[in-house]
C-alpha atoms as a PDB file:
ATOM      1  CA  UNK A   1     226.712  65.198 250.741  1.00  0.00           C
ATOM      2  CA  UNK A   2     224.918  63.446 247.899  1.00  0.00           C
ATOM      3  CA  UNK A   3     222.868  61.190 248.350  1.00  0.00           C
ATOM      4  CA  UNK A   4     223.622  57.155 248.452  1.00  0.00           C
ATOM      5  CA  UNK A   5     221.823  55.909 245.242  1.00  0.00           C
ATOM      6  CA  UNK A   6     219.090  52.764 245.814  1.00  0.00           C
ATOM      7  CA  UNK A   7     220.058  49.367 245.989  1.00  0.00           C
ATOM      8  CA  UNK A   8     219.178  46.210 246.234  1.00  0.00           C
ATOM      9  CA  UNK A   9     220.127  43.840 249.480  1.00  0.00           C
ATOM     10  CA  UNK A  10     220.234  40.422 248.299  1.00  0.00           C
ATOM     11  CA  UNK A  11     221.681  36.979 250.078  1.00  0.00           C
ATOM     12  CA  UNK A  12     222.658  34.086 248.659  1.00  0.00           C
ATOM     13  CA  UNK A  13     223.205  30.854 249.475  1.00  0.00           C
ATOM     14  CA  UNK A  14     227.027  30.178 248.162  1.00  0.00           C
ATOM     15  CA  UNK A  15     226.494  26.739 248.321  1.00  0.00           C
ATOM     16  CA  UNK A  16     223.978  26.128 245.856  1.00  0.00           C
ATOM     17  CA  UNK A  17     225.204  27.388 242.379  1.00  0.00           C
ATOM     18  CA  UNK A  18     225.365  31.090 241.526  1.00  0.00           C
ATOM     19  CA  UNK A  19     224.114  30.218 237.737  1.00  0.00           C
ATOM     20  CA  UNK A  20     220.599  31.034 238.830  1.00  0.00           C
ATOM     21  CA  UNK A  21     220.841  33.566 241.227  1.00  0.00           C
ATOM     22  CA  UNK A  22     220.630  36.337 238.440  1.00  0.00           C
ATOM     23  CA  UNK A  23     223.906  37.443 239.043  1.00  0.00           C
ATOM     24  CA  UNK A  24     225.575  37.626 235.208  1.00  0.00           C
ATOM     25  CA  UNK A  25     228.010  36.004 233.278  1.00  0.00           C
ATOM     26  CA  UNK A  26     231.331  38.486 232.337  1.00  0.00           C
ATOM     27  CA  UNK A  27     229.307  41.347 234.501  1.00  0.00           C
ATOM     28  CA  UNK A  28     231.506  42.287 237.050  1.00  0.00           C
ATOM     29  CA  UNK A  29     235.302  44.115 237.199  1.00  0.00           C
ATOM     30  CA  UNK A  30     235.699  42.735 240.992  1.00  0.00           C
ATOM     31  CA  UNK A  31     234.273  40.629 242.810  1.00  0.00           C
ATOM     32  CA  UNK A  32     235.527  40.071 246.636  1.00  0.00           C
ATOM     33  CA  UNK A  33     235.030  37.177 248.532  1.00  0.00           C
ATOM     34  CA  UNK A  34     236.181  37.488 252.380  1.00  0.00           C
ATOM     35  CA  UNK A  35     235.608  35.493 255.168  1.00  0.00           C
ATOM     36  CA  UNK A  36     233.263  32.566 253.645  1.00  0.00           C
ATOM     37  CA  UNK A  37     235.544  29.264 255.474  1.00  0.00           C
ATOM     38  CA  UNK A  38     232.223  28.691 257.826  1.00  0.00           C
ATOM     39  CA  UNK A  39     230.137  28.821 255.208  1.00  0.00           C
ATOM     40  CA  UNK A  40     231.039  27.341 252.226  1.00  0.00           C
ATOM     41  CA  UNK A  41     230.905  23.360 251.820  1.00  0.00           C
ATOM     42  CA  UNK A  42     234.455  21.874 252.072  1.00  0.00           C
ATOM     43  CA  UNK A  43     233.627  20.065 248.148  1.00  0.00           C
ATOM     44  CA  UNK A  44     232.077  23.613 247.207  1.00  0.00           C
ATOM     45  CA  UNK A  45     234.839  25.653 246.846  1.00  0.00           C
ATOM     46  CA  UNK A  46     236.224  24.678 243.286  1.00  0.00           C
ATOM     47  CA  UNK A  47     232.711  25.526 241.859  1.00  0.00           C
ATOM     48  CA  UNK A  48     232.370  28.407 243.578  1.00  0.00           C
ATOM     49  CA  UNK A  49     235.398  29.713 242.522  1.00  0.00           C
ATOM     50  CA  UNK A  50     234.909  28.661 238.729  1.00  0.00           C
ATOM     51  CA  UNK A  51     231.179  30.182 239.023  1.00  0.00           C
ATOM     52  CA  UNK A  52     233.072  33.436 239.965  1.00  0.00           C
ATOM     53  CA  UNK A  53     235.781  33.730 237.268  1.00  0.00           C
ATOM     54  CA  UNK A  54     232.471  33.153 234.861  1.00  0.00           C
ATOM     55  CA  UNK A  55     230.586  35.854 236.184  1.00  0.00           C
ATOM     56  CA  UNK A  56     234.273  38.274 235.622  1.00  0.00           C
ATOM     57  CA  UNK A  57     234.607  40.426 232.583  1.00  0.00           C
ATOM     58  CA  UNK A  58     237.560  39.665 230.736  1.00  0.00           C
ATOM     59  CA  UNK A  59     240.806  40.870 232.724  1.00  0.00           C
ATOM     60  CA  UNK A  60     238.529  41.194 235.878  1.00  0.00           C
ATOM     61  CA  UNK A  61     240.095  40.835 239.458  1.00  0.00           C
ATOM     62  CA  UNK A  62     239.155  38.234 241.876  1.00  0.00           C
ATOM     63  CA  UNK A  63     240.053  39.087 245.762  1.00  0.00           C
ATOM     64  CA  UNK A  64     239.490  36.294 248.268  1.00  0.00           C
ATOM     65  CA  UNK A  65     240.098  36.495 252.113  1.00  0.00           C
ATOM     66  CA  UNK A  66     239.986  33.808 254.085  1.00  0.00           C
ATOM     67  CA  UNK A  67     241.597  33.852 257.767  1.00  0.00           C
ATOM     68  CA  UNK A  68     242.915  31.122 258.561  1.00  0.00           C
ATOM     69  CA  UNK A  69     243.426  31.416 262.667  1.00  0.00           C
ATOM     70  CA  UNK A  70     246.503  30.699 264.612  1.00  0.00           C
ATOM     71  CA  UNK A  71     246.823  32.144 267.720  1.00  0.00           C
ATOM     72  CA  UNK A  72     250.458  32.532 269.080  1.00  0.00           C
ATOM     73  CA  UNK A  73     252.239  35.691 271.014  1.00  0.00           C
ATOM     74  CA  UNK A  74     255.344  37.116 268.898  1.00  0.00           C
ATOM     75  CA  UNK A  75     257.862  34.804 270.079  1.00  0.00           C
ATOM     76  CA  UNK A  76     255.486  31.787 268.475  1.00  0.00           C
ATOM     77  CA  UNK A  77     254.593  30.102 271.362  1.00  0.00           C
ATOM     78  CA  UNK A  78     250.957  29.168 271.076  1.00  0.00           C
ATOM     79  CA  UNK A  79     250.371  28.285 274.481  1.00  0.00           C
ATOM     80  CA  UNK A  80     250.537  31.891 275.457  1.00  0.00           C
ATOM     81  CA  UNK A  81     247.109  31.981 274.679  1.00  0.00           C
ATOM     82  CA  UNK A  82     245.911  28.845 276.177  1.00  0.00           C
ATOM     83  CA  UNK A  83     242.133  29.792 275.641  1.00  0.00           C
ATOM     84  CA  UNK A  84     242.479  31.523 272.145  1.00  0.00           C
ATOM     85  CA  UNK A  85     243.831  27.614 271.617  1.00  0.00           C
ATOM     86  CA  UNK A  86     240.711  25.883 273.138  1.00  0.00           C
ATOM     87  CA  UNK A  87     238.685  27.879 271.161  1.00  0.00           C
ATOM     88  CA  UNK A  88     240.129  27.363 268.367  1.00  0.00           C
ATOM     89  CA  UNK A  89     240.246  23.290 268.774  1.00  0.00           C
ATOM     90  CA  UNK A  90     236.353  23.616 269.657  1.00  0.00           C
ATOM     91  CA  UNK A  91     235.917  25.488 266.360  1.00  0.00           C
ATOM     92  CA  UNK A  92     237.361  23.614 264.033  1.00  0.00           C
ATOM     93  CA  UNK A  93     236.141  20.035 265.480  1.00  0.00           C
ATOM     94  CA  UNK A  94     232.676  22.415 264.767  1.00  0.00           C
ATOM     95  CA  UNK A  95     233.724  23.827 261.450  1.00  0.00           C
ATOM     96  CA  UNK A  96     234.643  19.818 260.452  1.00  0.00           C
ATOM     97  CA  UNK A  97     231.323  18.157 261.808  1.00  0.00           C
ATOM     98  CA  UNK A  98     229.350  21.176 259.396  1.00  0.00           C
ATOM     99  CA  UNK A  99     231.685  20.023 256.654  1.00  0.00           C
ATOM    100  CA  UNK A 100     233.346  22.885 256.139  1.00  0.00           C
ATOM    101  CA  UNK A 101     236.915  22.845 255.452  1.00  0.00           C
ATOM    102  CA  UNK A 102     238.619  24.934 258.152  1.00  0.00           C
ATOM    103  CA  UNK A 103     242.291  24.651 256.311  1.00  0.00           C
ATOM    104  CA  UNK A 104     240.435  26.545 253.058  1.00  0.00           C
ATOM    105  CA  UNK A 105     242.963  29.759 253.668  1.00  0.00           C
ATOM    106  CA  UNK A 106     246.273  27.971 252.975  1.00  0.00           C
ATOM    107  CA  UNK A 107     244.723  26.409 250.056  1.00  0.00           C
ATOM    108  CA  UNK A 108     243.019  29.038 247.197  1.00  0.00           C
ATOM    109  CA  UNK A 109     246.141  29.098 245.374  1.00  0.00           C
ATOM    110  CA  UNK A 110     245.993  26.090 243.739  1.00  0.00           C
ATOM    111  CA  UNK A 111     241.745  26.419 243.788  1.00  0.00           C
ATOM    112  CA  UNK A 112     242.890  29.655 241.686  1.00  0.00           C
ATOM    113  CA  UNK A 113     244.997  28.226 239.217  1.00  0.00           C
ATOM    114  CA  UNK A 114     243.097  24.921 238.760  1.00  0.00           C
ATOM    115  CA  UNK A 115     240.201  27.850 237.591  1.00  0.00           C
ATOM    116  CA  UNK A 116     242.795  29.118 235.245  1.00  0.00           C
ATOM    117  CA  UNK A 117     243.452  32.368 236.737  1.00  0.00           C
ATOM    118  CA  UNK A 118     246.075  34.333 235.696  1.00  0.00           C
ATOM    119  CA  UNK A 119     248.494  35.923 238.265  1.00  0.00           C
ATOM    120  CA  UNK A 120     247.908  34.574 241.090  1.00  0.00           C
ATOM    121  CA  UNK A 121     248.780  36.711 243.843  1.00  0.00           C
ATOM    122  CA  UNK A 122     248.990  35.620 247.470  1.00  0.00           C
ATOM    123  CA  UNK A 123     250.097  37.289 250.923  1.00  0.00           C
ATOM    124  CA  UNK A 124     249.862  36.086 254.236  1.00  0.00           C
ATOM    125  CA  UNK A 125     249.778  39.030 256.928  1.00  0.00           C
ATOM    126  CA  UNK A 126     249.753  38.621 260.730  1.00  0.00           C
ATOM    127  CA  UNK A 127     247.266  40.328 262.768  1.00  0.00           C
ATOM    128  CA  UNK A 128     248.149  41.272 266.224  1.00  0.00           C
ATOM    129  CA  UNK A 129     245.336  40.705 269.188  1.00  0.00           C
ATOM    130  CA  UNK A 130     245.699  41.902 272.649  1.00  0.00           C
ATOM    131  CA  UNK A 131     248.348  44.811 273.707  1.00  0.00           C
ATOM    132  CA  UNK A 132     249.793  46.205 270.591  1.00  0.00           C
ATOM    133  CA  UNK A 133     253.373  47.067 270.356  1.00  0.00           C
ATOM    134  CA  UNK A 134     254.109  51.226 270.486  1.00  0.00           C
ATOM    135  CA  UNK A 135     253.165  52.758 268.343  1.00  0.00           C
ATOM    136  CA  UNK A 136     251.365  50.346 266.312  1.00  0.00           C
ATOM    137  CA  UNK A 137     248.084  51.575 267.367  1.00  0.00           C
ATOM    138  CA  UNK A 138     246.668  54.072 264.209  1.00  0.00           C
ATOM    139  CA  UNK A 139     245.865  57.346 265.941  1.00  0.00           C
ATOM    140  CA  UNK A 140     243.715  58.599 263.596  1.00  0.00           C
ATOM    141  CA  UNK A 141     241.109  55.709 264.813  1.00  0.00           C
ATOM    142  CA  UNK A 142     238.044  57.693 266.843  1.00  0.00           C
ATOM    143  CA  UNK A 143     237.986  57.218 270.380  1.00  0.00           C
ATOM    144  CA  UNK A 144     241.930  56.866 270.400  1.00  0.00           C
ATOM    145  CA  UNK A 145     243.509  58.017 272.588  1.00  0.00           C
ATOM    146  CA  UNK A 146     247.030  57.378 270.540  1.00  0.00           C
END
C-alpha cells in the first residue's frame, strides 16, 4: 500500500468569511458541506453558501447535508420515542438560544438557487434507529453478525 501523501489539517471558523482563509476563488471541483446546522449562524448561511459557489471552478458540484431530526417509529407516531422527543425539544430550544437555525435542512433549496446554482438537486432519505427491519442490516459491516 502506498503511502498517504502529506497534508495539511486546517479549521475554520465558517462563520467569519472564507475570503481570507486562503482557501481560493474557482479552486475546487467539490466541495461538501455536511452536518454544519450547530454551527453555522442562522443569518450566515446565504454568505456561506455564496462564498462557496465562489471558491467552485466553473461547472463545479456543491453537496450539502444537513439532518434535520425527527424522530418517529415507521407507523409515524412520534411519541414512540418519547425521549428521542425530549431530546430533541432540549436541542433545538439550545440550537435557537446559540442562534443557530435548527430548521436549516428543509431550507438550502431556495439558499441554493438564491446563489444561482444550477440544478438543484434535493432528496430527503429516512434513517432508521433502533431494531432494523430483516434484512436491512448490511452484512458486509465488521463485527456483523448478519
Amino acid at each position: 500500500m502506498d503511502a498517504v501523501e502529506q497534508f495539511d489539517k486546517r479549521r475554520y471558523n465558517f462563520n467569519a468569511s472564507l475570503r481570507h482563509s486562503g482557501l481560493g476563488q474557482n479552486f475546487f471541483h467539490l466541495i461538501s458541506s455536511r452536518c454544519l446546522i450547530d454551527g453555522v449562524d442562522a443569518t450566515r448561511w446565504p454568505s456561506y453558501v455564496r462564498e462557496l459557489k465562489q471558491m467552485l471552478r466553473p461547472g463545479g458540484w456543491l453537496q450539502l447535508i444537513e439532518i434535520h431530526q425527527q424522530f418517529q417509529s415507521a407507523a409515524g407516531r412520534p411519541n414512540d420515542f418519547p425521549m428521542l422527543v425530549q431530546w430533541w425539544e432540549l436541542y433545538k430550544r439550545a440550537l435557537t438560544h446559540m442562534g443557530k437555525d435548527y430548521q436549516r435542512s428543509r431550507q438550502l433549496r431556495p439558499l441554493l438557487t438564491e446563489a444561482h446554482f444550477d440544478a438543484v438537486r434535493e432528496r430527503v432519505e429516512q434513517l432508521p434507529i433502533g431494531d432494523w427491519k430483516a434484512g436491512k442490516l448490511a452484512t458486509s459491516v465488521p463485527g456483523s453478525s448478519g
